[in-house]
Protein backbone atom coordinates (compact mmCIF):
# COMPACT_ATOMS: atom_id res chain seq x y z
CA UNK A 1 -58.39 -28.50 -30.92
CA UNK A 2 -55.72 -30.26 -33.61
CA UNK A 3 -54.93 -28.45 -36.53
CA UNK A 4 -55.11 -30.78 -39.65
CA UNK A 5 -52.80 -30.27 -42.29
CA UNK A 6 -51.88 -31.34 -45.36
CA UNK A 7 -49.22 -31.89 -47.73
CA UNK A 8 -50.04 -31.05 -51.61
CA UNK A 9 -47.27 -31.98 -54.44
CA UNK A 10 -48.37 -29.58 -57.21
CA UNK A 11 -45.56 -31.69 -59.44
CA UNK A 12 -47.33 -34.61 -59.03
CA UNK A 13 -50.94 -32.94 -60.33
CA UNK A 14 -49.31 -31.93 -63.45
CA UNK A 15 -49.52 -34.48 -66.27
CA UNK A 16 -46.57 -36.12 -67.64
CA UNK A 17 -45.26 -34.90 -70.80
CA UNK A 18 -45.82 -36.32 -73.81
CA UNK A 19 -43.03 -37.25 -76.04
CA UNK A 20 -43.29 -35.88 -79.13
CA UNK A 21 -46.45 -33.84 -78.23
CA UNK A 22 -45.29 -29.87 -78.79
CA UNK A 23 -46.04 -28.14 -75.80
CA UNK A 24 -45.16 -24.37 -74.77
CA UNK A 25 -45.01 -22.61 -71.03
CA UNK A 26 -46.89 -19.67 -70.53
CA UNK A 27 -45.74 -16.28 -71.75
CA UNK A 28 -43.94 -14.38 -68.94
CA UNK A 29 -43.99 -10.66 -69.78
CA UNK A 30 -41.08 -8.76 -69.05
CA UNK A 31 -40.77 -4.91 -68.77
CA UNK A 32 -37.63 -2.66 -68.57
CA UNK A 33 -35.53 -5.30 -70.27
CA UNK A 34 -31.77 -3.71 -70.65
CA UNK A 35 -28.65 -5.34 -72.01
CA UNK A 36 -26.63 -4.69 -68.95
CA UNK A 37 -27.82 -6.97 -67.11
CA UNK A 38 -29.94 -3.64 -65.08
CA UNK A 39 -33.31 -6.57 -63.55
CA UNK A 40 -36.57 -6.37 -65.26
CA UNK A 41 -40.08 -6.13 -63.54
CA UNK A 42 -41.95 -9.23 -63.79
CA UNK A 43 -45.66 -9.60 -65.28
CA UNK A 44 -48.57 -9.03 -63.55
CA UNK A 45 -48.49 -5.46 -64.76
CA UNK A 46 -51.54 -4.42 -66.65
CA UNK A 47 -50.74 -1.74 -69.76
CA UNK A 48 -47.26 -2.07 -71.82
CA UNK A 49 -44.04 -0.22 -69.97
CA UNK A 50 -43.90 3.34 -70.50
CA UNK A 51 -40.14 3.06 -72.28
CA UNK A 52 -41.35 0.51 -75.02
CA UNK A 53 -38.99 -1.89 -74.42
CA UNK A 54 -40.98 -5.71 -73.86
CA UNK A 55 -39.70 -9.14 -73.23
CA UNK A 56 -41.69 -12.66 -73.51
CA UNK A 57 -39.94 -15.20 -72.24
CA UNK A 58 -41.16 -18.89 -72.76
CA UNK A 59 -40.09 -22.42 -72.96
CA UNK A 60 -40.93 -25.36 -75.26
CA UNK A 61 -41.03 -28.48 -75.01
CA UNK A 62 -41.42 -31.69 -77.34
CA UNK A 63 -39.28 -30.61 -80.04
CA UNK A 64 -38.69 -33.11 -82.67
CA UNK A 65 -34.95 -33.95 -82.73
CA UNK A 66 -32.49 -35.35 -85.65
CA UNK A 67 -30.50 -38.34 -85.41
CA UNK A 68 -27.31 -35.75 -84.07
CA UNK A 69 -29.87 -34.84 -80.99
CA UNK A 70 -30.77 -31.22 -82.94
CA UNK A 71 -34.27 -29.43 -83.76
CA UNK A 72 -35.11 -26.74 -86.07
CA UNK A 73 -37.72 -24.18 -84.77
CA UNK A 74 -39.12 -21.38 -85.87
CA UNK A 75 -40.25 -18.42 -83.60
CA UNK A 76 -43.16 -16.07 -85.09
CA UNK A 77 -44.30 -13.15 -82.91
CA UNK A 78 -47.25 -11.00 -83.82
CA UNK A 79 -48.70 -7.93 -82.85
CA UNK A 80 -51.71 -5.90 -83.18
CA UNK A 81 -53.87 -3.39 -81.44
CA UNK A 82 -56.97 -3.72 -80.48
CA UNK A 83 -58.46 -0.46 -81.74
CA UNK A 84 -57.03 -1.10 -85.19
CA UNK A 85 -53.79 0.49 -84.75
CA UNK A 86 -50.80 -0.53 -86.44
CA UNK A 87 -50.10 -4.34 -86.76
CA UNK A 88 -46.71 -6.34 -87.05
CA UNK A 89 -45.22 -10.14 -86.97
CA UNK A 90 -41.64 -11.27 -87.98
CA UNK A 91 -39.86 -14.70 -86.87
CA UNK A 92 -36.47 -16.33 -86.95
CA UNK A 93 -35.58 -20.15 -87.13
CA UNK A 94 -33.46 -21.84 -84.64
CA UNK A 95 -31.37 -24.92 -84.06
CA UNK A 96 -31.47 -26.62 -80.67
CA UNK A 97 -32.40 -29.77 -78.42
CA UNK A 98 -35.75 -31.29 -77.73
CA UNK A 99 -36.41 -28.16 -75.34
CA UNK A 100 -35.29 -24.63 -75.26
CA UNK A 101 -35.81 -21.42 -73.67
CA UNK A 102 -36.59 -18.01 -75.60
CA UNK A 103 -36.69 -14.27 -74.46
CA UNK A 104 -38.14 -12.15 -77.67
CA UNK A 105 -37.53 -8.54 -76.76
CA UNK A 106 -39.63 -6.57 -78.49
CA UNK A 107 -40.11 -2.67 -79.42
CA UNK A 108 -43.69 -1.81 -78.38
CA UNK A 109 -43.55 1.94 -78.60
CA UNK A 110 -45.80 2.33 -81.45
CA UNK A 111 -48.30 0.60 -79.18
CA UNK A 112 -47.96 2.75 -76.39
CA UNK A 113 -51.41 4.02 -74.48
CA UNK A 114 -53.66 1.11 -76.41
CA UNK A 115 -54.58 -1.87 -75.59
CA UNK A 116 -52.48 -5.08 -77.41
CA UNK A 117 -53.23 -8.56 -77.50
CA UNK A 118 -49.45 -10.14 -78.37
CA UNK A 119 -49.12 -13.84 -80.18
CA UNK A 120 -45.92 -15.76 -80.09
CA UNK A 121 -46.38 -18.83 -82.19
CA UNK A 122 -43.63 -21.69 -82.20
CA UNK A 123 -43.68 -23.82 -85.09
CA UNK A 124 -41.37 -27.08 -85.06
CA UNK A 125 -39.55 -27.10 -88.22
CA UNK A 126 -39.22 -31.41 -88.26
CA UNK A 127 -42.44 -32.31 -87.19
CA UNK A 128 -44.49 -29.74 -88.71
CA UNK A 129 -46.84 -29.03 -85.51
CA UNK A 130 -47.28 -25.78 -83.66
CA UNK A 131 -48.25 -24.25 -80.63
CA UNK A 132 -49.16 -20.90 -79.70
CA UNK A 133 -49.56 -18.47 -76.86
CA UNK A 134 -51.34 -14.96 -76.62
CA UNK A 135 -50.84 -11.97 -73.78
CA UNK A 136 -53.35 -9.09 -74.24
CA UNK A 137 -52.28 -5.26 -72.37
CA UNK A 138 -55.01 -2.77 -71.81
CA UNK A 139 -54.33 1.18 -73.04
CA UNK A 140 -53.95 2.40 -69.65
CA UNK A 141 -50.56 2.20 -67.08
């Protein structure tokens, strides 16, 4: 008997992108983050890392630019704990190109053995438009 095979192009199911449409990735959770350079573990992991230390990394897309080529973004992150526990948010603004790629490191002790749900919310300065994305953690590592 023949085995019948296939060839799928995932690139080619994915719809174009839209230009000037604001569009943002997935967040990818990182855990153990360290500034030298030591490699982080990589989401799926279920409850936030046991040292507190949390990186989202994203990309966006669709930026409205300036006649030089530049956009102005802002970043907003915002967390809160599901069982009522202490809640926070801060955000800077940024200058780039029509994309750009963002790690927010963030300082989740306070959190630590309860579940989270984690917003980051990108807000394009120009255009006035917005996108966000949310990654919950349960209690329990």
């Amino acid at each position: 008997e023949r085995l019948r095979t296939r060839t799928l192009r995932p690139e080619a199911a994915l719809p174009p992108l839209q230009a000037g449409v604001l569009e943002m990735s997935d967040l990818t959770p990182l855990a153990g983050v360290r500034l030298d350079g030591t490699p982080a573990e990589v989401y799926p992991f279920e409850a936030l890392p046991p040292d507190g230390r949390l990186a989202l990394s994203f990309e966006v897309y669709g930026l409205d630019v300036d006649a030089d080529g530049r956009s102005s973004y802002t970043v907003e992150y915002r967390i809160a704990g599901a069982q009522g526990g202490p809640e926070t948010s801060a955000g800077i603004t940024y200058d780039g190109g029509a994309t750009a790629t963002e790690v927010v490191a963030l300082d989740v002790t306070p959190w630590l053995g309860q579940a989270v749900e984690i917003e980051v919310r990108v807000r394009d300065e120009q255009a006035g438009t917005e996108v966000a994305r949310t990654v919950a953690f349960s209690g329990a590592r």
